[in-house]
Structures are given as structure tokens and as C-alpha cells.
C-alpha atoms as a PDB file:
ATOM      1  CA  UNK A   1      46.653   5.320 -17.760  1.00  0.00           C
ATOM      2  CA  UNK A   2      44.061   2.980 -17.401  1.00  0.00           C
ATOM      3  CA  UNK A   3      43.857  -0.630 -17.620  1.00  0.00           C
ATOM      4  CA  UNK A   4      41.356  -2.200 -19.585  1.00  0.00           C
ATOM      5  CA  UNK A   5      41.987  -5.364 -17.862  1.00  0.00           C
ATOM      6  CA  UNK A   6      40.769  -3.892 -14.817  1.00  0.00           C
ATOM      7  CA  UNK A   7      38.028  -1.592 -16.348  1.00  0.00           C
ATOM      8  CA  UNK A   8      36.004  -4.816 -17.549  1.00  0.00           C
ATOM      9  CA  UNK A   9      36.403  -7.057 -13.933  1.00  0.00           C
ATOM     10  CA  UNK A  10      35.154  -4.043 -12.490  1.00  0.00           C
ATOM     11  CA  UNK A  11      32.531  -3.568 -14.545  1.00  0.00           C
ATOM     12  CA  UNK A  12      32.074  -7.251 -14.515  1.00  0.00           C
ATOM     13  CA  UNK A  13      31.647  -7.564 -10.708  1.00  0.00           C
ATOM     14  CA  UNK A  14      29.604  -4.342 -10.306  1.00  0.00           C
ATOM     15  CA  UNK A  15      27.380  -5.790 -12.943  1.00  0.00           C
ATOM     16  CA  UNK A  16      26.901  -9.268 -10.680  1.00  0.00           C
ATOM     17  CA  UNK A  17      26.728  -7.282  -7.562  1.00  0.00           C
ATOM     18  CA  UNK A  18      23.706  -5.371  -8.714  1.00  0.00           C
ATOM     19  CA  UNK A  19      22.050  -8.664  -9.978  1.00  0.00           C
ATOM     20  CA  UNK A  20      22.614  -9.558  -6.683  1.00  0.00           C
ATOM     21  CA  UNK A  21      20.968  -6.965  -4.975  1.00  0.00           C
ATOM     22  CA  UNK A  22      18.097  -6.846  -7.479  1.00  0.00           C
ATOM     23  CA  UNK A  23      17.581 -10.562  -6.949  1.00  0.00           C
ATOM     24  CA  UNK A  24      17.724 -10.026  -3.673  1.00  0.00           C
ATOM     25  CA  UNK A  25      14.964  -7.177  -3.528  1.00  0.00           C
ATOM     26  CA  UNK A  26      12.716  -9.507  -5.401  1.00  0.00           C
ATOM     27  CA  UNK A  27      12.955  -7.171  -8.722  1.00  0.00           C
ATOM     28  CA  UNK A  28      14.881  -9.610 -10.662  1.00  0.00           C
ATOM     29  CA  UNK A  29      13.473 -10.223 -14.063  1.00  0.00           C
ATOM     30  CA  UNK A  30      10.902 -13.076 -14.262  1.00  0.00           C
ATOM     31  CA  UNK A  31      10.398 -12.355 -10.354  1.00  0.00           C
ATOM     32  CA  UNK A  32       7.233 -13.839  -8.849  1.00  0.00           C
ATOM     33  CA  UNK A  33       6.983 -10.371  -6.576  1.00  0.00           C
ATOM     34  CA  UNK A  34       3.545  -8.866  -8.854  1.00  0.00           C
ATOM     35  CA  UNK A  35       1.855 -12.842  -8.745  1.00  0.00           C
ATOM     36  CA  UNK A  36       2.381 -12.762  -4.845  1.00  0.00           C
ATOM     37  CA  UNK A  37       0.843  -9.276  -4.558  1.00  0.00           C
ATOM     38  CA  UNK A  38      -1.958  -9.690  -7.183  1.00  0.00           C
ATOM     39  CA  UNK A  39      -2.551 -13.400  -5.241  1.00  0.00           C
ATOM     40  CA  UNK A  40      -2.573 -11.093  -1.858  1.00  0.00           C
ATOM     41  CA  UNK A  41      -5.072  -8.203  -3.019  1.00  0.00           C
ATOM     42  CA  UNK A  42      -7.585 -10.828  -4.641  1.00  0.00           C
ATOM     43  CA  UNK A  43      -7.582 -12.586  -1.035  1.00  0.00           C
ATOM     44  CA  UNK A  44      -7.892  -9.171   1.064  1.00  0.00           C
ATOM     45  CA  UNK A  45     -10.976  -7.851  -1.677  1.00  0.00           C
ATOM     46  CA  UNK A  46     -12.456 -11.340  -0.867  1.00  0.00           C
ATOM     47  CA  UNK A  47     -12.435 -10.890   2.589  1.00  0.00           C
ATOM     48  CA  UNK A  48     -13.371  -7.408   2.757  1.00  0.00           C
ATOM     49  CA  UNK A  49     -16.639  -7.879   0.439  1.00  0.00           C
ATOM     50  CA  UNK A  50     -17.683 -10.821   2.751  1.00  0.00           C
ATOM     51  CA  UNK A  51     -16.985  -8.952   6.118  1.00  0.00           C
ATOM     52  CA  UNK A  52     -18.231  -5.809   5.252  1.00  0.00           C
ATOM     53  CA  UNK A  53     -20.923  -5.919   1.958  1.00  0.00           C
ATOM     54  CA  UNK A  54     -21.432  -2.015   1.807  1.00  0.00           C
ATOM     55  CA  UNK A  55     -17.907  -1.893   0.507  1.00  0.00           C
ATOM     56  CA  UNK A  56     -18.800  -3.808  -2.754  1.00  0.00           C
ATOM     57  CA  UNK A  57     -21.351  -0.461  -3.953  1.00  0.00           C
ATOM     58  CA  UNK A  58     -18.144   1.955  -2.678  1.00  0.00           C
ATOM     59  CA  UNK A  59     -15.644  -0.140  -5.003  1.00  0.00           C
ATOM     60  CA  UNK A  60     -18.376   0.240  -7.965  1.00  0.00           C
ATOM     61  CA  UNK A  61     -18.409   3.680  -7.729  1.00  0.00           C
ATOM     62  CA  UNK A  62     -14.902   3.942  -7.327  1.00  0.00           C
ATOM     63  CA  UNK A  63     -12.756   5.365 -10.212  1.00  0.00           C
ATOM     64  CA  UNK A  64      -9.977   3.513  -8.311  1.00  0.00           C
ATOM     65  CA  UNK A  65      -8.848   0.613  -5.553  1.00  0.00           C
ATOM     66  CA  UNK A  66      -5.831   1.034  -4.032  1.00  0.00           C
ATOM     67  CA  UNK A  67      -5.442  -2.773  -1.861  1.00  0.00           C
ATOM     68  CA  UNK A  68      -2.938  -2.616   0.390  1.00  0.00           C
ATOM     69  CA  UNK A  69      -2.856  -6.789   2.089  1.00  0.00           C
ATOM     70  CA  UNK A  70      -0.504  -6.389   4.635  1.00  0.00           C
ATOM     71  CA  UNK A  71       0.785  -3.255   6.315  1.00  0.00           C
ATOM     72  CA  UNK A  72       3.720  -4.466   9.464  1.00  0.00           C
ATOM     73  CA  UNK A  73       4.203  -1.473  11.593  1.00  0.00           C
ATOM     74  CA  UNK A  74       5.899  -1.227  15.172  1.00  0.00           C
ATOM     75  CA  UNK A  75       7.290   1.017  17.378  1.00  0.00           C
ATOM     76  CA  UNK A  76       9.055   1.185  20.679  1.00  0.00           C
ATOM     77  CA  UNK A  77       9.703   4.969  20.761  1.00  0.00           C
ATOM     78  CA  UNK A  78       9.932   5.421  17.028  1.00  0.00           C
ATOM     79  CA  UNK A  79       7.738   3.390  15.102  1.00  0.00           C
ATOM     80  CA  UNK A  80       7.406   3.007  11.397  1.00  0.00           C
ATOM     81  CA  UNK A  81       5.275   0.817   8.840  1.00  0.00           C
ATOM     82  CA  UNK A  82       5.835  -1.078   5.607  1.00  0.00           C
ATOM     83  CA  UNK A  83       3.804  -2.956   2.912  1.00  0.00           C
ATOM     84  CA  UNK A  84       2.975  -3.475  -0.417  1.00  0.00           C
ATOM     85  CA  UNK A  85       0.144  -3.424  -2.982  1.00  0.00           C
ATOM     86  CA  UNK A  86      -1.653  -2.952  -5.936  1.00  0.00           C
ATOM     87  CA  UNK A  87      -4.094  -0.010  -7.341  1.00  0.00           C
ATOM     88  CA  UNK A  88      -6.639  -1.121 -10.009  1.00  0.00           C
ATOM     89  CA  UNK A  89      -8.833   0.406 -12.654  1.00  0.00           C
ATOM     90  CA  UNK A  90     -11.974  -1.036 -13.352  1.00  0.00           C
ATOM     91  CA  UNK A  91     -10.765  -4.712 -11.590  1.00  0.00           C
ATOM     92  CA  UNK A  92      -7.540  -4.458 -13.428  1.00  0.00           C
ATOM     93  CA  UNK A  93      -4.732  -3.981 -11.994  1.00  0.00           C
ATOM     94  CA  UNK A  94      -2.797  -0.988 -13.143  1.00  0.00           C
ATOM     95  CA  UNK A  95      -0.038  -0.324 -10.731  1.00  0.00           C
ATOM     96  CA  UNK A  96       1.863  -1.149  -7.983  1.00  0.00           C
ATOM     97  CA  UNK A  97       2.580   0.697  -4.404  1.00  0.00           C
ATOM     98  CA  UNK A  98       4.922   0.583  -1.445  1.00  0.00           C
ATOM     99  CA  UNK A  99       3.849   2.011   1.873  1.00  0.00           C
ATOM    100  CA  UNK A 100       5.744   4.106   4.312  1.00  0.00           C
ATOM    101  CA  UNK A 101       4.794   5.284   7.492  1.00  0.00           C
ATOM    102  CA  UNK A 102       7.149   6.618  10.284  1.00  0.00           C
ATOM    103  CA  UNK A 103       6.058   8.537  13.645  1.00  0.00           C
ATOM    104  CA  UNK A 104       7.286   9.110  17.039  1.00  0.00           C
ATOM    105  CA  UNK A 105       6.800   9.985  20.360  1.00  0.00           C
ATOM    106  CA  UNK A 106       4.870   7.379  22.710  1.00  0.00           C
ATOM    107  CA  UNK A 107       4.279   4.304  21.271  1.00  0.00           C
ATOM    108  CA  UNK A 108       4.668   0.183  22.190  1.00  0.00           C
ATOM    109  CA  UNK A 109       3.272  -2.390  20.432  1.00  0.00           C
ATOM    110  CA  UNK A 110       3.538  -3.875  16.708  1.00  0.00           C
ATOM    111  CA  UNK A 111       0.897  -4.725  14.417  1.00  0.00           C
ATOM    112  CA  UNK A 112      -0.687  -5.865  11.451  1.00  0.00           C
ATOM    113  CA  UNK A 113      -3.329  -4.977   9.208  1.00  0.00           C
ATOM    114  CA  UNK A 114      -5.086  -3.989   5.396  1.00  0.00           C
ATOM    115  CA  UNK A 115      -6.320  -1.445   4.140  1.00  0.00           C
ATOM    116  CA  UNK A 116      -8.436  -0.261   1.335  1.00  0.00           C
ATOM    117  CA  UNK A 117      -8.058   3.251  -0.174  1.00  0.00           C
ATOM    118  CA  UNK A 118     -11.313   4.115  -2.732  1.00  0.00           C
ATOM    119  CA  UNK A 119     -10.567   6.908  -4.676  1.00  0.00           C
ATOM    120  CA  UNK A 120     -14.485   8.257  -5.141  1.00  0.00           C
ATOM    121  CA  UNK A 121     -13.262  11.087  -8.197  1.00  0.00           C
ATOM    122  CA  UNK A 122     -11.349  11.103 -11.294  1.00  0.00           C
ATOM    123  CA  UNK A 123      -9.275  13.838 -10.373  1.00  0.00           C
ATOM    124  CA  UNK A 124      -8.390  11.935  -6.380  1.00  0.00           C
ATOM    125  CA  UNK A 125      -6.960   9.103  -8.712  1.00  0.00           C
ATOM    126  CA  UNK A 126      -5.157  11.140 -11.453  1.00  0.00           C
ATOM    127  CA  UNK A 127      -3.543  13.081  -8.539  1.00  0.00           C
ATOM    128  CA  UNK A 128      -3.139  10.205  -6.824  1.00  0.00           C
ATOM    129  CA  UNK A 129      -1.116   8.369 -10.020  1.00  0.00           C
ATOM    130  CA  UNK A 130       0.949  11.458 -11.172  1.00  0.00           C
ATOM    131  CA  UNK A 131       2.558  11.859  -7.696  1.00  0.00           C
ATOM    132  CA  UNK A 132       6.098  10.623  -7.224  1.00  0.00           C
ATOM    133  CA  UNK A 133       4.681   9.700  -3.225  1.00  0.00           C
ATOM    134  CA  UNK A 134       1.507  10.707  -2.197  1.00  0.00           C
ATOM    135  CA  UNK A 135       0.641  11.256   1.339  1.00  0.00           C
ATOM    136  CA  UNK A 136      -2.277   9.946   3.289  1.00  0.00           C
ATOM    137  CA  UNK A 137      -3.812  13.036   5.233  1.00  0.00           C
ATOM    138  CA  UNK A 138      -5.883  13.646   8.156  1.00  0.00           C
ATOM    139  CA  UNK A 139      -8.897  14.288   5.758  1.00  0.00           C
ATOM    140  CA  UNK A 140      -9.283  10.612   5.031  1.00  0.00           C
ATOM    141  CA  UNK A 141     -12.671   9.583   5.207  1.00  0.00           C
ATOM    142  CA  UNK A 142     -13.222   5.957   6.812  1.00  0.00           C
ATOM    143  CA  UNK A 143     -15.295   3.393   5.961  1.00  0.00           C
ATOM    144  CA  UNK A 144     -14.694   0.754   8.491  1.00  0.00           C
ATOM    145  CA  UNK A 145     -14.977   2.553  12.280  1.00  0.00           C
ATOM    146  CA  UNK A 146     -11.744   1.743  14.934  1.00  0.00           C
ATOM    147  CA  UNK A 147     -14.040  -1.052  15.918  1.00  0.00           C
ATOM    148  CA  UNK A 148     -14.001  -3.004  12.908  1.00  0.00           C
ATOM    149  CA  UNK A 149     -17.864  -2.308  12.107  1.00  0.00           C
ATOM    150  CA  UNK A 150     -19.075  -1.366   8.983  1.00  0.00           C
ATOM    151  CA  UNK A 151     -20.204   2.107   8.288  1.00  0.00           C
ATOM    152  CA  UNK A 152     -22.703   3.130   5.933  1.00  0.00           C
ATOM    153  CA  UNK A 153     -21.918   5.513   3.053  1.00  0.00           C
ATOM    154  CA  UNK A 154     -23.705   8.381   3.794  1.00  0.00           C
ATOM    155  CA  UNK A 155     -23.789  12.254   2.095  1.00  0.00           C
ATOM    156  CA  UNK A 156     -20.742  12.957   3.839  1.00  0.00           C
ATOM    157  CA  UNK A 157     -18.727   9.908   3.406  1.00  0.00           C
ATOM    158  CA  UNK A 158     -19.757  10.145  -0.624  1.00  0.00           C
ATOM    159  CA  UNK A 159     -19.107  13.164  -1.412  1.00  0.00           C
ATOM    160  CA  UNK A 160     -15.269  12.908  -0.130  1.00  0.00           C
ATOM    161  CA  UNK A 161     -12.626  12.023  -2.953  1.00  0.00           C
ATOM    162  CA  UNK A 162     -10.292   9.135  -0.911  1.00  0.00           C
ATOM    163  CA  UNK A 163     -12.184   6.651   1.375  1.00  0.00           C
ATOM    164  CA  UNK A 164     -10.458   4.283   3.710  1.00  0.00           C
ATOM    165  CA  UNK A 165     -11.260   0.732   4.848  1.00  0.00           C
ATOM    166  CA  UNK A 166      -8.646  -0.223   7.656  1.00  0.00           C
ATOM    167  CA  UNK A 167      -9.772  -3.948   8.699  1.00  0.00           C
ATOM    168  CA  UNK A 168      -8.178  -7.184   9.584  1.00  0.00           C
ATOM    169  CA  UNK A 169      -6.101  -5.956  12.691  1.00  0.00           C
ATOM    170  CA  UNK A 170      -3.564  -8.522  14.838  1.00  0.00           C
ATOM    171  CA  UNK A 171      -1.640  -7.484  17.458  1.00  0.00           C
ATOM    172  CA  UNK A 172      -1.284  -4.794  20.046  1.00  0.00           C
ATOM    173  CA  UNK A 173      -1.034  -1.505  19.050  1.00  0.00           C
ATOM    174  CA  UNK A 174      -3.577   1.427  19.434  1.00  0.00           C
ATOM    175  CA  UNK A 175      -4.257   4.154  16.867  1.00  0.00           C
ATOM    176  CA  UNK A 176      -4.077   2.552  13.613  1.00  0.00           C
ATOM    177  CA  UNK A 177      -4.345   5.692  11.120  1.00  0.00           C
ATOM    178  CA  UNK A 178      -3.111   6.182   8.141  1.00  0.00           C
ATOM    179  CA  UNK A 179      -2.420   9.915   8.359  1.00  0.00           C
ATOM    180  CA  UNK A 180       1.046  10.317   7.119  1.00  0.00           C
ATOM    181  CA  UNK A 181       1.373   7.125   5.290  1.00  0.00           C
ATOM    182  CA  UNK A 182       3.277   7.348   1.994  1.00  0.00           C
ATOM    183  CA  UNK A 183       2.336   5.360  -0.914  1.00  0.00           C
ATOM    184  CA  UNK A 184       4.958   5.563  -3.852  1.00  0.00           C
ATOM    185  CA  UNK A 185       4.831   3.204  -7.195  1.00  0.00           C
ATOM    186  CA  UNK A 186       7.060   0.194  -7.184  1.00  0.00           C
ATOM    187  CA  UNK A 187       8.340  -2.445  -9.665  1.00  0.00           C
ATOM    188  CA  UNK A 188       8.057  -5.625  -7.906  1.00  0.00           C
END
């Protein structure tokens, strides 16, 4: 037999505990989490547009702009990466996205940095949105070389369906790719 007594303080304190947890997430309702991002993406766009102009005619042409402000990743041995941000549609924001990166082998060093992913066709964004976690491959075009300078958008660079701006680097860590990153749709 059960008790109902027990039944509802159970349900009671399993109902605060996951308040707690949301609220601690920063997924509570009437969280500030999407203001912060939006706040965050409007900055990084700013900056990118001044620091490198040929990325305002990419974002034009764009069907979509996926802003990621700040990605953290480290490693010592096994590394990994984390960050979010926000994809938008005509200069609306539409969605939001986590990202995910882990790797191993030899690495030292932690880092941070933005990116900027321009989906160039319809069908890069709808595939893009309809995936439960879409992977960054190695068939990313970039935008922005390792050095930080600008690249022009060429035939090659505009025919390809993602490009990627990776700017705004601190810290010491070499390689910063995002092959293997994983971006999957958050509430924040």
C-alpha cells in the first residue's frame, strides 16, 4: 500500500529540486539567458563587420547566421569546447545553439574565441535546422585565414553551402578548427 502522504512530499520535493536545477541552468522561466546571448551576438556582428567589411556582402547573401560570441575550449591531453549562440533569419533571430567540441591526443593550452557560420544555400540551413546536432566538418570553407586576415570571397569560397569566420582569438592554443564541433538547439 501506498501512502499518499508520502506520494505528494515526494512529488513535492522532486518538483522544487527540478526548479532548482532549472534555475540553476539558467532555463528558469522569465530567465535573462536569450537577452544575454542576443546582447552577445549583436556585439560579436559589430565587431566582425568593422574588422573584417567583406563579411557584411557574405551575411547579405546568406540565407542564414549562425553567431557563436564565445567558444571556451582547453585541453591538457583531452580537450573539449563549449559556448552558446544564436542563428538568425534575415537579422532575426530564430533559434538558439549550444556548442560541443571534444578531441584528444596532444594538446596544452586553453582558449577563447567567435565564430561565424554563413549558411550560403537554402537547403545548408534547412539541413542545418532539422538536425537534432549537426556536425561541423572538414569541408568548412573559411572566411577569416589562421592569421586573422580577411579573405576575399572568391568562386570557390561562394559557391560552398557553410562558410566560417573564426576571429577574436585569446590565449594559447594552436589549431583552432571547428571540424567536429557540434551545434545542437537550446532553450536558454
Amino acid at each position: 500500500m501506498s501512502n499518499p502522504n508520502i506520494s505528494r512530499r515526494v512529488f513535492t520535493m522532486g518538483a522544487l529540486a527540478g526548479v532548482g536545477v532549472t534555475a540553476a541552468c539558467g532555463n528558469g522561466l522569465g530567465g535573462r539567458g536569450s537577452h544575454i546571448i542576443d546582447a552577445r551576438v549583436d556585439a560579436t556582428l559589430s565587431e566582425m563587420y568593422a574588422t573584417y567589411p567583406n563579411t557584411v556582402q557574405l551575411a547579405s547573401k546568406a540565407n542564414g547566421v549562425l553567431v557563436m560570441p564565445l567558444v571556451t575550449e582547453a585541453g591538457l591531453g583531452l580537450g573539449g569546447a563549449y559556448g552558446r549562440g544564436a542563428l538568425q533569419v534575415n537579422n532575426v533571430t530564430v533559434d538558439y545553439y549550444s556548442v560541443v567540441k571534444g578531441s584528444g591526443g596532444l594538446q596544452i593550452g586553453a582558449q577563447q574565441y567567435a565564430h561565424v557560420l554563413f549558411f550560403m544555400t537554402e537547403q545548408a540551413l534547412g539541413d542545418f535546422r532539422r538536425s537534432p546536432g549537426w556536425a561541423a566538418g572538414a569541408d568548412l570553407e573559411y572566411v577569416i585565414s589562421d592569421k586573422g586576415d580577411s579573405v576575399n570571397a572568391d568562386t570557390t569560397t561562394a559557391l560552398a553551402p557553410v562558410l566560417a569566420a573564426v576571429f577574436g582569438r585569446a590565449g594559447l592554443r594552436l589549431g583552432a578548427t571547428l571540424e567536429g564541433t557540434k551545434y545542437t538547439r537550446i532553450i536558454p
